[in-house]
PDB file of N, CA and C in Angstrom:
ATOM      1  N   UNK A   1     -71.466   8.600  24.755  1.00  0.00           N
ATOM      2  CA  UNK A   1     -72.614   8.995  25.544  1.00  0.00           C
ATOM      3  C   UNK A   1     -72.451   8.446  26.960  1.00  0.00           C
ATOM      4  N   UNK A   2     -72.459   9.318  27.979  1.00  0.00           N
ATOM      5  CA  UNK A   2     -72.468   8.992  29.623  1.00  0.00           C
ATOM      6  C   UNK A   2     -73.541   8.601  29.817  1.00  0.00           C
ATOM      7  N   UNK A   3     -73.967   6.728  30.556  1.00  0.00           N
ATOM      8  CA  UNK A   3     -75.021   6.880  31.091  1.00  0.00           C
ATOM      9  C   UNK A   3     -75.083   7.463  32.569  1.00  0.00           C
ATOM     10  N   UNK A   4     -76.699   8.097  32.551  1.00  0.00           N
ATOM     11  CA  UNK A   4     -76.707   8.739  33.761  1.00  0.00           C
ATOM     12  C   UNK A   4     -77.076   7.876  35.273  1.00  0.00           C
ATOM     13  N   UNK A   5     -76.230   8.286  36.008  1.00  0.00           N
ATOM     14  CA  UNK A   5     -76.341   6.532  36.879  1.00  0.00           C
ATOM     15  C   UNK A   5     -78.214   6.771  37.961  1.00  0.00           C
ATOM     16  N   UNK A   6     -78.105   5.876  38.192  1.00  0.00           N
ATOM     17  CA  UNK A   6     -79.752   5.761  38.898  1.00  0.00           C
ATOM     18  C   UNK A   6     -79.787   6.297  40.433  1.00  0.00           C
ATOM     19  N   UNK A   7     -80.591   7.198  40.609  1.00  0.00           N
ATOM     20  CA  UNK A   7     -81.176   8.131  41.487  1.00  0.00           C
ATOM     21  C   UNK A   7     -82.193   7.188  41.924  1.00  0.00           C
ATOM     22  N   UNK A   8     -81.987   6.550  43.195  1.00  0.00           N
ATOM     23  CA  UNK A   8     -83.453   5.968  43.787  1.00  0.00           C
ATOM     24  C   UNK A   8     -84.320   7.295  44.440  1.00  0.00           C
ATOM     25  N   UNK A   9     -86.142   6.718  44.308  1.00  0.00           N
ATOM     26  CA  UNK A   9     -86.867   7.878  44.934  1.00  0.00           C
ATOM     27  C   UNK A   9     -86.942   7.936  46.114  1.00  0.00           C
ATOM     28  N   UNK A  10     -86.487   9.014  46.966  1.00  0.00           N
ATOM     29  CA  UNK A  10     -86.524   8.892  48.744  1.00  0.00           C
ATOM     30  C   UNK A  10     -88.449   9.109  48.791  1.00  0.00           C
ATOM     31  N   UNK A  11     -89.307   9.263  47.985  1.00  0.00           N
ATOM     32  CA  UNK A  11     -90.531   8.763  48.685  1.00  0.00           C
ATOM     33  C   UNK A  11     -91.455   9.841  49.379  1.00  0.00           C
ATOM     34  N   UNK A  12     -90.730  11.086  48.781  1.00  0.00           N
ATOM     35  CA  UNK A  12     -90.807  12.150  49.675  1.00  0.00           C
ATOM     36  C   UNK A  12     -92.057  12.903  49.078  1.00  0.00           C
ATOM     37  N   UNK A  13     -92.376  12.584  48.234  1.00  0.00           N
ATOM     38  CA  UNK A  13     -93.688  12.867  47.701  1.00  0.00           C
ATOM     39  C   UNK A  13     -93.621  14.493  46.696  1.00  0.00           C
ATOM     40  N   UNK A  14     -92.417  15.268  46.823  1.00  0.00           N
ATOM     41  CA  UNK A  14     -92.645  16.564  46.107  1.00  0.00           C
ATOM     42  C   UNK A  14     -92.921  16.610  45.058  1.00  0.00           C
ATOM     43  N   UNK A  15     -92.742  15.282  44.259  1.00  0.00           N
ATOM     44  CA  UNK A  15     -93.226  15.770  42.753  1.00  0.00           C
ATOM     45  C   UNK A  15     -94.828  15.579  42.352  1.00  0.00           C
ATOM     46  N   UNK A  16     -95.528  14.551  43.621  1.00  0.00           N
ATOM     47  CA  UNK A  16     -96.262  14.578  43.509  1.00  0.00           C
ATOM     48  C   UNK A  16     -97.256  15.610  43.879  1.00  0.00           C
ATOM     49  N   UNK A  17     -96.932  16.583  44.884  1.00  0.00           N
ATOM     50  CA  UNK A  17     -97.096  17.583  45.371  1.00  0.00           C
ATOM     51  C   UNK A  17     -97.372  18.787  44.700  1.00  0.00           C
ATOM     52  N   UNK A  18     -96.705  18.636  43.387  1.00  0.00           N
ATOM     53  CA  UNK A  18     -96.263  19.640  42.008  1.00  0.00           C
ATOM     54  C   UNK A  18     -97.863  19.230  41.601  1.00  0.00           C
ATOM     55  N   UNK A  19     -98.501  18.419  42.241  1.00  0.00           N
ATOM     56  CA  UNK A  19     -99.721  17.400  41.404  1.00  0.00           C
ATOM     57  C   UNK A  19     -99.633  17.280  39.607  1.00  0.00           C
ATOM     58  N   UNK A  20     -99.011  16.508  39.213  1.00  0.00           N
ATOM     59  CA  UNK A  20     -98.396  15.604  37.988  1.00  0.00           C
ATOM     60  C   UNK A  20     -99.965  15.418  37.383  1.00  0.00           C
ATOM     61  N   UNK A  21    -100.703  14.898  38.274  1.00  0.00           N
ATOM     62  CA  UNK A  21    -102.271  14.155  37.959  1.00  0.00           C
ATOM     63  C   UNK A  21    -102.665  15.092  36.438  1.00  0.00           C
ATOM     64  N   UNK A  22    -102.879  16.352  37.272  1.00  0.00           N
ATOM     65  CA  UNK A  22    -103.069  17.405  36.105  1.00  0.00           C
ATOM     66  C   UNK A  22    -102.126  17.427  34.211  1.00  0.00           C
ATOM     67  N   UNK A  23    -101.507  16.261  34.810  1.00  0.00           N
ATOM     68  CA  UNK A  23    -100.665  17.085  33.385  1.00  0.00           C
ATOM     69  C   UNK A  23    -101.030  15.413  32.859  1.00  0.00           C
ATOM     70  N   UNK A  24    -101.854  14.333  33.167  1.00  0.00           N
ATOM     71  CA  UNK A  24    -102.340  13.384  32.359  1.00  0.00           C
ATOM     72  C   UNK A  24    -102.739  13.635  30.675  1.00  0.00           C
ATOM     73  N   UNK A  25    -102.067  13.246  30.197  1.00  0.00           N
ATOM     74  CA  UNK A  25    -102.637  12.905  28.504  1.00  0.00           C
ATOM     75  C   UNK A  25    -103.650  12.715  27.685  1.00  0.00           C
ATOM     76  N   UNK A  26    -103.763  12.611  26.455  1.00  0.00           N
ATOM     77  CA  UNK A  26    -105.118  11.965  26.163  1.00  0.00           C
ATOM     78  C   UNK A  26    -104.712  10.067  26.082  1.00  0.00           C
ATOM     79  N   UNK A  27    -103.469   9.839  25.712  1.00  0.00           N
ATOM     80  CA  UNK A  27    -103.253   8.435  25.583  1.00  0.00           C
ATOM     81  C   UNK A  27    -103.594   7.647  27.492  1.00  0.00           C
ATOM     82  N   UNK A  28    -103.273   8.792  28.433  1.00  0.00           N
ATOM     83  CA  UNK A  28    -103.696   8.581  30.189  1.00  0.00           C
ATOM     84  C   UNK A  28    -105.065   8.209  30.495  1.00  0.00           C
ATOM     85  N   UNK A  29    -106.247   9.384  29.610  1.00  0.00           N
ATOM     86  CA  UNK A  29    -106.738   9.090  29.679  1.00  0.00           C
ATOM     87  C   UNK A  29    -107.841   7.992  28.863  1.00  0.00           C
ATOM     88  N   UNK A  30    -107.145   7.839  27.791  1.00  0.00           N
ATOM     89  CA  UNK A  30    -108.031   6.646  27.144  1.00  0.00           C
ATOM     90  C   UNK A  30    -107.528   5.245  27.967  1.00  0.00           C
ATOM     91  N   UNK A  31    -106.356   5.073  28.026  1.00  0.00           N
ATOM     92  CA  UNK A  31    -106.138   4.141  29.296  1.00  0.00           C
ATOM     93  C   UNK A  31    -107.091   3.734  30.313  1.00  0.00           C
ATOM     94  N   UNK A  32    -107.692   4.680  30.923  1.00  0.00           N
ATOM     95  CA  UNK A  32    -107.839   4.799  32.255  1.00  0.00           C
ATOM     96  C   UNK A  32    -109.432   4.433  32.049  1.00  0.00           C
ATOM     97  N   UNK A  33    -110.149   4.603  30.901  1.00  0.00           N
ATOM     98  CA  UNK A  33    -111.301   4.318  30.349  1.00  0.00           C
ATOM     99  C   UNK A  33    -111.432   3.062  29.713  1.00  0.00           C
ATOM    100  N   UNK A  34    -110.435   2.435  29.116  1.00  0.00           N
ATOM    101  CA  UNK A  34    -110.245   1.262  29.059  1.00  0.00           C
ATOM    102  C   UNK A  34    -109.962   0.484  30.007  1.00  0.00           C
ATOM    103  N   UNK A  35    -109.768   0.706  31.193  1.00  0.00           N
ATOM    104  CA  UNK A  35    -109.249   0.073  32.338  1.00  0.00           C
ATOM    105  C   UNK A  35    -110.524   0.282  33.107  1.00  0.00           C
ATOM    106  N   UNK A  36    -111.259   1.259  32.886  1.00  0.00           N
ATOM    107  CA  UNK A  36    -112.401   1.297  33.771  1.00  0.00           C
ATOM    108  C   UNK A  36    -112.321   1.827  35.416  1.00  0.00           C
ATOM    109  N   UNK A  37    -111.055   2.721  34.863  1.00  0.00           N
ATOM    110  CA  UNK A  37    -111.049   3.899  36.092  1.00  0.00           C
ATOM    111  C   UNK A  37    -111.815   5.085  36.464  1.00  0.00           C
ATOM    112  N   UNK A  38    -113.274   4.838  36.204  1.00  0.00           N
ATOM    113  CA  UNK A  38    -113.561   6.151  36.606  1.00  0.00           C
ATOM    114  C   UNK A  38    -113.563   6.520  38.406  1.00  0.00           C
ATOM    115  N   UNK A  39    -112.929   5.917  38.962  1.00  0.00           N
ATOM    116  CA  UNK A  39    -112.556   6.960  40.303  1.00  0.00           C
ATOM    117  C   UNK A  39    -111.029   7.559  39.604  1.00  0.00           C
ATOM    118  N   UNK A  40    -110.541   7.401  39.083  1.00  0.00           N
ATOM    119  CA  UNK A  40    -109.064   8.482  38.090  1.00  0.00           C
ATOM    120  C   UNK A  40    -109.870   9.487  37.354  1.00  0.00           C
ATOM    121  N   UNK A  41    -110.735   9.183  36.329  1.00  0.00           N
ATOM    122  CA  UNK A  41    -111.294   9.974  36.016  1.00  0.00           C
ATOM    123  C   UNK A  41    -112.236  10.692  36.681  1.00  0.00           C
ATOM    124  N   UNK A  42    -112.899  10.533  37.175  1.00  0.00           N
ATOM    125  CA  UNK A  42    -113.787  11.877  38.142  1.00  0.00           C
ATOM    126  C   UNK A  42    -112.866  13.047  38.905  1.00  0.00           C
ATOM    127  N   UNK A  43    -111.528  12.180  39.219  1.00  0.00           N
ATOM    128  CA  UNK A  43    -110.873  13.231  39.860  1.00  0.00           C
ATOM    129  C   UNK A  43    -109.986  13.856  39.013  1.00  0.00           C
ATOM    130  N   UNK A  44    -109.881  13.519  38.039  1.00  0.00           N
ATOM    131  CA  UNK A  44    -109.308  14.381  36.833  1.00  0.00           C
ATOM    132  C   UNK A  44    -110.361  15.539  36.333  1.00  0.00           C
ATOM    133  N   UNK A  45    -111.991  15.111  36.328  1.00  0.00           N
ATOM    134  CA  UNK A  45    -112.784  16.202  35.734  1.00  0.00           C
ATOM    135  C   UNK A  45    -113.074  16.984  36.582  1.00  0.00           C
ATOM    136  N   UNK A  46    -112.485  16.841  37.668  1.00  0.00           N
ATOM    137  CA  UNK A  46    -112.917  17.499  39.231  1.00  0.00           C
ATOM    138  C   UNK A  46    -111.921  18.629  39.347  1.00  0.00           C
ATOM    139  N   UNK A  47    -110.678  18.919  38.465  1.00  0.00           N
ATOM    140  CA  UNK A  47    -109.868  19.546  38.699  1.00  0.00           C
ATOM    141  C   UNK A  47    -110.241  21.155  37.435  1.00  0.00           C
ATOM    142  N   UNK A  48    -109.872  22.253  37.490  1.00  0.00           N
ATOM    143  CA  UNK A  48    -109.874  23.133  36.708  1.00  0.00           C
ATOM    144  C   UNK A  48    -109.331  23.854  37.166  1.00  0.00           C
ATOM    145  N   UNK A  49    -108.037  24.471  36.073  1.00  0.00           N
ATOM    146  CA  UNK A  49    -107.283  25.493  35.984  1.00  0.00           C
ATOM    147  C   UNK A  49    -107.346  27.028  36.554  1.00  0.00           C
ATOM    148  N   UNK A  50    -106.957  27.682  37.517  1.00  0.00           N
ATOM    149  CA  UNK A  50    -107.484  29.032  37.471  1.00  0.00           C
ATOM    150  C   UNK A  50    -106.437  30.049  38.188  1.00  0.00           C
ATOM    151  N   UNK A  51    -105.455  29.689  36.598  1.00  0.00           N
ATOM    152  CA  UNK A  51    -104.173  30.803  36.545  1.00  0.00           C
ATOM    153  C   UNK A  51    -103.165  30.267  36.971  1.00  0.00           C
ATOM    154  N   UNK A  52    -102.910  30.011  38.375  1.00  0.00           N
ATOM    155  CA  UNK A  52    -101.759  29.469  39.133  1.00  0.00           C
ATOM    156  C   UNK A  52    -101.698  28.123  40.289  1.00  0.00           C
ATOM    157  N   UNK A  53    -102.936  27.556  39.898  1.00  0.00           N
ATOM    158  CA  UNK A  53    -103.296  26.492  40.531  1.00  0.00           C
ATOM    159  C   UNK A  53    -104.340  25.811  40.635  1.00  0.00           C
ATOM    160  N   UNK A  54    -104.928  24.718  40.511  1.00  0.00           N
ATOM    161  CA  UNK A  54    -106.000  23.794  39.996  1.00  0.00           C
ATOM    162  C   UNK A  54    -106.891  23.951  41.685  1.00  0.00           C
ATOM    163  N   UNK A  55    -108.085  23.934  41.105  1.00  0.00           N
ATOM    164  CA  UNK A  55    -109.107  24.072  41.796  1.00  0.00           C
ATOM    165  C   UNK A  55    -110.279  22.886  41.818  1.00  0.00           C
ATOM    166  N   UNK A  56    -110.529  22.471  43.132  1.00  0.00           N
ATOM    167  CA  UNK A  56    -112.031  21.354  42.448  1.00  0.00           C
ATOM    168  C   UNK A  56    -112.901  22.063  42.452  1.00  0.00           C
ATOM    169  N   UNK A  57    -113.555  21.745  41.394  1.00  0.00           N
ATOM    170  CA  UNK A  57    -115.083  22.266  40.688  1.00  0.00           C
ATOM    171  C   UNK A  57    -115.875  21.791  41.472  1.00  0.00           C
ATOM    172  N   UNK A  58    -116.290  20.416  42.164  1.00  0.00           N
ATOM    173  CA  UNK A  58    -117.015  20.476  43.471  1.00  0.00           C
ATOM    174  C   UNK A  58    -117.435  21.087  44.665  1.00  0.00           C
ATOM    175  N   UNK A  59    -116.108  21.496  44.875  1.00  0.00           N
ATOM    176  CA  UNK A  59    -115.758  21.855  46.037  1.00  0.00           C
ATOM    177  C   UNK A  59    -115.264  23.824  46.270  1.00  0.00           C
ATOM    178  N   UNK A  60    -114.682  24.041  45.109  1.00  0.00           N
ATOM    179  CA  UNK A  60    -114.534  25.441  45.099  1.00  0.00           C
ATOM    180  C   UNK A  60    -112.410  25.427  45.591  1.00  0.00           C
ATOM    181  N   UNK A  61    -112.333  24.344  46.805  1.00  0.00           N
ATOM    182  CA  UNK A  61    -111.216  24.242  47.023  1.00  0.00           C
ATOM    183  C   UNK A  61    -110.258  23.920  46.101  1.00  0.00           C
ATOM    184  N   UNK A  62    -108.906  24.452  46.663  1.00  0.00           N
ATOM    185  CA  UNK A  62    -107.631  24.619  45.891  1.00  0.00           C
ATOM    186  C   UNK A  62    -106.889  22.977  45.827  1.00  0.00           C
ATOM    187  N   UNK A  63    -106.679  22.641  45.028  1.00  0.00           N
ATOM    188  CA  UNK A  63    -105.811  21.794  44.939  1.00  0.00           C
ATOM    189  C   UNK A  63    -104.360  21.289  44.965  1.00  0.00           C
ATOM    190  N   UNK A  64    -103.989  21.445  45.795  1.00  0.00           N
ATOM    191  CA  UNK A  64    -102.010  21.196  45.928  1.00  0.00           C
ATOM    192  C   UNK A  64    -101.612  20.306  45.692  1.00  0.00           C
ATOM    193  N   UNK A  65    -102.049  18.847  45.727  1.00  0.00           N
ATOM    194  CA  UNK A  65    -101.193  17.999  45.380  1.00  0.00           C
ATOM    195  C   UNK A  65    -101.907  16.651  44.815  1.00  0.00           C
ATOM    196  N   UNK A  66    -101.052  15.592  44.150  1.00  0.00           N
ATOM    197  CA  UNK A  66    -102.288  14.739  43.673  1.00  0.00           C
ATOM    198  C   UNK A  66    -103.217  13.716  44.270  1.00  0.00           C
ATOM    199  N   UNK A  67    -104.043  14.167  44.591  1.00  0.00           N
ATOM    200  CA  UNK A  67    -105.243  13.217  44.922  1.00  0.00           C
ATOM    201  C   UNK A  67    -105.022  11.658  44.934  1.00  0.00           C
ATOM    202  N   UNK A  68    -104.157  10.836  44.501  1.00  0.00           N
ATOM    203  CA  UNK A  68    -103.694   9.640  44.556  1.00  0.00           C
ATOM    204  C   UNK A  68    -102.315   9.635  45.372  1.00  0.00           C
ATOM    205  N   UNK A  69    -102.152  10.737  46.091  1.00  0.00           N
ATOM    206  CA  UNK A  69    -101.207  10.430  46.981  1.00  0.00           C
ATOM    207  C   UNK A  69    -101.108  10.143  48.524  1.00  0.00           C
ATOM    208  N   UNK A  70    -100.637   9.073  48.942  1.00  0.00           N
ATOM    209  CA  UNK A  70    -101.180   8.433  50.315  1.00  0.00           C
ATOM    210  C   UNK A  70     -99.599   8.729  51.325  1.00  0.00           C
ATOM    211  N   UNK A  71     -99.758   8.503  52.624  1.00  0.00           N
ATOM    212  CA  UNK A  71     -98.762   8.611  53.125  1.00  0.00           C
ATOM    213  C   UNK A  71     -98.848   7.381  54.155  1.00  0.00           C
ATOM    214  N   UNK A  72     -98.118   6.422  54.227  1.00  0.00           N
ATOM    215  CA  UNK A  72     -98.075   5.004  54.919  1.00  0.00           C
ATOM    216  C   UNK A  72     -96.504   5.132  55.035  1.00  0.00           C
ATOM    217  N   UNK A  73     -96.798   4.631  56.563  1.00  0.00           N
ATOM    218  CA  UNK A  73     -95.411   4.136  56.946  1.00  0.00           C
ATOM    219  C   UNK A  73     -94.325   5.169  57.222  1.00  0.00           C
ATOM    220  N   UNK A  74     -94.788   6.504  57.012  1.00  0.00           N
ATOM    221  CA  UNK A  74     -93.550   7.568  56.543  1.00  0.00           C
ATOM    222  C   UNK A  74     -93.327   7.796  55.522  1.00  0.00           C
ATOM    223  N   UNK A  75     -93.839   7.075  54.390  1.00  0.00           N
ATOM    224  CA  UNK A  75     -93.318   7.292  53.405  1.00  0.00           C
ATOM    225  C   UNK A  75     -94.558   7.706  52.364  1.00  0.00           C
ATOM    226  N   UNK A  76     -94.753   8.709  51.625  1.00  0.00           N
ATOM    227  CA  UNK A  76     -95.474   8.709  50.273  1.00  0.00           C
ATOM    228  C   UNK A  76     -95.420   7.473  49.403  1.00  0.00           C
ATOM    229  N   UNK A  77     -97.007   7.293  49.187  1.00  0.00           N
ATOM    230  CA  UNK A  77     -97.219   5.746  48.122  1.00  0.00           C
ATOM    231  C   UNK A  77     -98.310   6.740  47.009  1.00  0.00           C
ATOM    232  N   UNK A  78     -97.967   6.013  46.000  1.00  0.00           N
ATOM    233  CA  UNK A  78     -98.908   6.233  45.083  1.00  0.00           C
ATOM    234  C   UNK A  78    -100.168   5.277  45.174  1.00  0.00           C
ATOM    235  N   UNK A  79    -101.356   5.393  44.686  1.00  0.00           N
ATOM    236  CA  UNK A  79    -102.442   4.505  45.230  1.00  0.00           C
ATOM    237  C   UNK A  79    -102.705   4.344  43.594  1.00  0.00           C
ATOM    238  N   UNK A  80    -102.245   4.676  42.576  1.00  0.00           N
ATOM    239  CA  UNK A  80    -102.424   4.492  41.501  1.00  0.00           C
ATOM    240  C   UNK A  80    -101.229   4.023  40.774  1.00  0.00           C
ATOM    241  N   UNK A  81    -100.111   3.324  41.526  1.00  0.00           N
ATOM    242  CA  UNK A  81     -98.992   2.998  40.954  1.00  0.00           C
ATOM    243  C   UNK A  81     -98.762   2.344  39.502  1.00  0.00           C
ATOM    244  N   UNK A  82    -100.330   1.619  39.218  1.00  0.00           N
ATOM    245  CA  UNK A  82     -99.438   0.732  38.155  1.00  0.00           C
ATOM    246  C   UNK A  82    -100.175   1.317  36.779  1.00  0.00           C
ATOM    247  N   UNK A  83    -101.191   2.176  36.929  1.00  0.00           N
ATOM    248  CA  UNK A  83    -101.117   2.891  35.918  1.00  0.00           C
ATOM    249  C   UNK A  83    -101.323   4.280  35.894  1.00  0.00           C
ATOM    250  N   UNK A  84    -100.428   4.888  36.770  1.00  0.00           N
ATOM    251  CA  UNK A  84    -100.321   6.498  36.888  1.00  0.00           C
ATOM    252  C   UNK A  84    -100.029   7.041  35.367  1.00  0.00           C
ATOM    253  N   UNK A  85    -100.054   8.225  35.415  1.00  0.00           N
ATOM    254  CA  UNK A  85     -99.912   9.541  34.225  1.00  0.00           C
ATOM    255  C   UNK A  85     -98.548   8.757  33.594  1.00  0.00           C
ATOM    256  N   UNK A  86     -98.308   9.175  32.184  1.00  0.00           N
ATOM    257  CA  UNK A  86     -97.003   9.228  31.495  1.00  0.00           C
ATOM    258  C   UNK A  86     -96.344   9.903  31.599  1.00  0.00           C
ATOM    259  N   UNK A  87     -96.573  10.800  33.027  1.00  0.00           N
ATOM    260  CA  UNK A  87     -95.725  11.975  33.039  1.00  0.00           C
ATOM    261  C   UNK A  87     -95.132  11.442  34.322  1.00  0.00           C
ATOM    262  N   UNK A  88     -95.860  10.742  34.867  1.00  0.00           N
ATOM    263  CA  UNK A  88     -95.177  10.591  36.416  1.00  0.00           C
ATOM    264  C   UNK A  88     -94.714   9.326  36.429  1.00  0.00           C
ATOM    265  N   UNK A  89     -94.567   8.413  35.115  1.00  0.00           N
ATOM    266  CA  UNK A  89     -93.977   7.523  35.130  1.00  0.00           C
ATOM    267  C   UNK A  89     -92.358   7.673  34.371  1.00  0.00           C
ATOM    268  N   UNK A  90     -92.813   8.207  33.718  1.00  0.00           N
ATOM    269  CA  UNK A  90     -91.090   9.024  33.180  1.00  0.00           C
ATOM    270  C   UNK A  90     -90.356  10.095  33.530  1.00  0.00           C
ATOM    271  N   UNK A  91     -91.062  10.690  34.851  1.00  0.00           N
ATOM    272  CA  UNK A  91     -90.182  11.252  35.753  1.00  0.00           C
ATOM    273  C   UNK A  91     -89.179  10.455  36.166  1.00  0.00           C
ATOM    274  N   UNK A  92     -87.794  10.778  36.428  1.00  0.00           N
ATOM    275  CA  UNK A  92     -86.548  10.514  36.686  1.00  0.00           C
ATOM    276  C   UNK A  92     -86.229  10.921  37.962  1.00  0.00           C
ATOM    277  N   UNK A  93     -85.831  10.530  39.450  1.00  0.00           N
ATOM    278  CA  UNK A  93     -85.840  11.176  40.368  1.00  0.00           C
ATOM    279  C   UNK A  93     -84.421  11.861  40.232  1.00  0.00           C
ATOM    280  N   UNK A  94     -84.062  12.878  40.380  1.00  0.00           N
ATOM    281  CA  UNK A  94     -83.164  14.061  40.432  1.00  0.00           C
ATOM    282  C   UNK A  94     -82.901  14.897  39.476  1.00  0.00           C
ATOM    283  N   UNK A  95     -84.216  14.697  38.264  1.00  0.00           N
ATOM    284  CA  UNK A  95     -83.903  15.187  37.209  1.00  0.00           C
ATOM    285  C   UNK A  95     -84.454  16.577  37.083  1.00  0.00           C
ATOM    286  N   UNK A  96     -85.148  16.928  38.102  1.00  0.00           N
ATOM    287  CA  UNK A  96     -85.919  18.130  38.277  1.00  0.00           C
ATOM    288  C   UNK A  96     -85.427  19.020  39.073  1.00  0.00           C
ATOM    289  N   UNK A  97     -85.561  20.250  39.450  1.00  0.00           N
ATOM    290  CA  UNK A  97     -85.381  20.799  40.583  1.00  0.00           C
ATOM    291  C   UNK A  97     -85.980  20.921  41.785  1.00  0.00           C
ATOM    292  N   UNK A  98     -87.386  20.202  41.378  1.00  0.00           N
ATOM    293  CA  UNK A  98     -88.328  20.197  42.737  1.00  0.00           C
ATOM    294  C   UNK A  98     -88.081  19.058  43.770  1.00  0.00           C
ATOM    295  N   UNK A  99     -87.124  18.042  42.734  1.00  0.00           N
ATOM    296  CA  UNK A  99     -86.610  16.861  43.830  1.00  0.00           C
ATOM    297  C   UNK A  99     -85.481  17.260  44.606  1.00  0.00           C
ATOM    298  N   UNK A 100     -85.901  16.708  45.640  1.00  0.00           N
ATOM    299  CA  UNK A 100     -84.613  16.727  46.540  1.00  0.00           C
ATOM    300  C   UNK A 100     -83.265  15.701  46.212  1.00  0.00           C
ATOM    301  N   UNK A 101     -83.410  15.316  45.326  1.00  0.00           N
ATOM    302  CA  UNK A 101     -82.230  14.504  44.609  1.00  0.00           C
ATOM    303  C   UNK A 101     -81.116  15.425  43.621  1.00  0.00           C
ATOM    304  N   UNK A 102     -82.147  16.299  43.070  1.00  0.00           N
ATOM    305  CA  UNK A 102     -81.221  16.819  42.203  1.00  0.00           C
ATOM    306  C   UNK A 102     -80.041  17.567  42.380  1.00  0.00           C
ATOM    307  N   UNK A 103     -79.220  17.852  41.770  1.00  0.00           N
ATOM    308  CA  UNK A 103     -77.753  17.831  42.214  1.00  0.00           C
ATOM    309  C   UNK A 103     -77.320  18.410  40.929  1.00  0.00           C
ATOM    310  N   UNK A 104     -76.816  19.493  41.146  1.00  0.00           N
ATOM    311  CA  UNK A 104     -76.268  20.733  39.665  1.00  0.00           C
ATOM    312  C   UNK A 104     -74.784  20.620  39.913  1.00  0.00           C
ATOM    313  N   UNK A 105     -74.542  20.536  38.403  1.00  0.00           N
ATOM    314  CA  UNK A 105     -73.303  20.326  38.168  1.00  0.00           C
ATOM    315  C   UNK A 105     -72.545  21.421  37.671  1.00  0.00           C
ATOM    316  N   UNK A 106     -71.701  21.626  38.398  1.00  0.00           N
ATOM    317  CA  UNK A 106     -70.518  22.898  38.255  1.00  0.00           C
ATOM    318  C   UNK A 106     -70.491  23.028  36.436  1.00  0.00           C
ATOM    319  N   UNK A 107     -70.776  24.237  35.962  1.00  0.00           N
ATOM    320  CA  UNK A 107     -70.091  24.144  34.309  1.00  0.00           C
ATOM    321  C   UNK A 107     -69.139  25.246  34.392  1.00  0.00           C
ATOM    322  N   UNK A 108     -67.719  25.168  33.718  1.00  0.00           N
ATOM    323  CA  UNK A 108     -66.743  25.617  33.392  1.00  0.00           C
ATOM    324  C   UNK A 108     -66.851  26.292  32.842  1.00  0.00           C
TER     325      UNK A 108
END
């Protein structure tokens, strides 16, 4: 078995952009209720589906990217780093195609 060597994140924010937020769990969100996040949760119930892109129910507006994403310094920060989604913590940077890391390998 090849391990696959480590892709640091350039910070660039696209996957968060994909807004990940949306694809939180139920194990995310019992977390986040045990932790006593309801500013995570409000903006999770704030979001609804409609076909090809999440919408706030407040607001009527479209949603593009995740709501816990900040931009300091140049660089994209998460403002929910230490207990973001299980989805955006086991993202792999180049493992996707929406990262700018990823890198396709010639097959024979």
């Amino acid at each position: 078995m090849t391990d696959t060597p480590h892709i640091p994140c350039l910070r660039c924010g696209t996957c968060c952009m994909a807004d990940m937020i949306a694809d939180a769990d139920a194990e995310d969100l019992e977390r986040w209720r045990r932790e006593g996040r309801d500013d995570i949760l409000r903006r999770y119930r704030d979001a609804c589906w409609v076909g090809d892109h999440f919408m706030s129910v407040a607001t009527g507006m479209a949603i593009h990217d995740c709501p816990f994403l900040d931009f300091q310094e140049g660089l994209f920060t998460c403002t929910i780093y230490e207990t973001r989604p299980r989805v955006c913590r086991e993202f792999t940077p180049g493992s996707s195609e929406i990262c700018p890391q990823f890198k396709r390998r010639a097959t024979d």
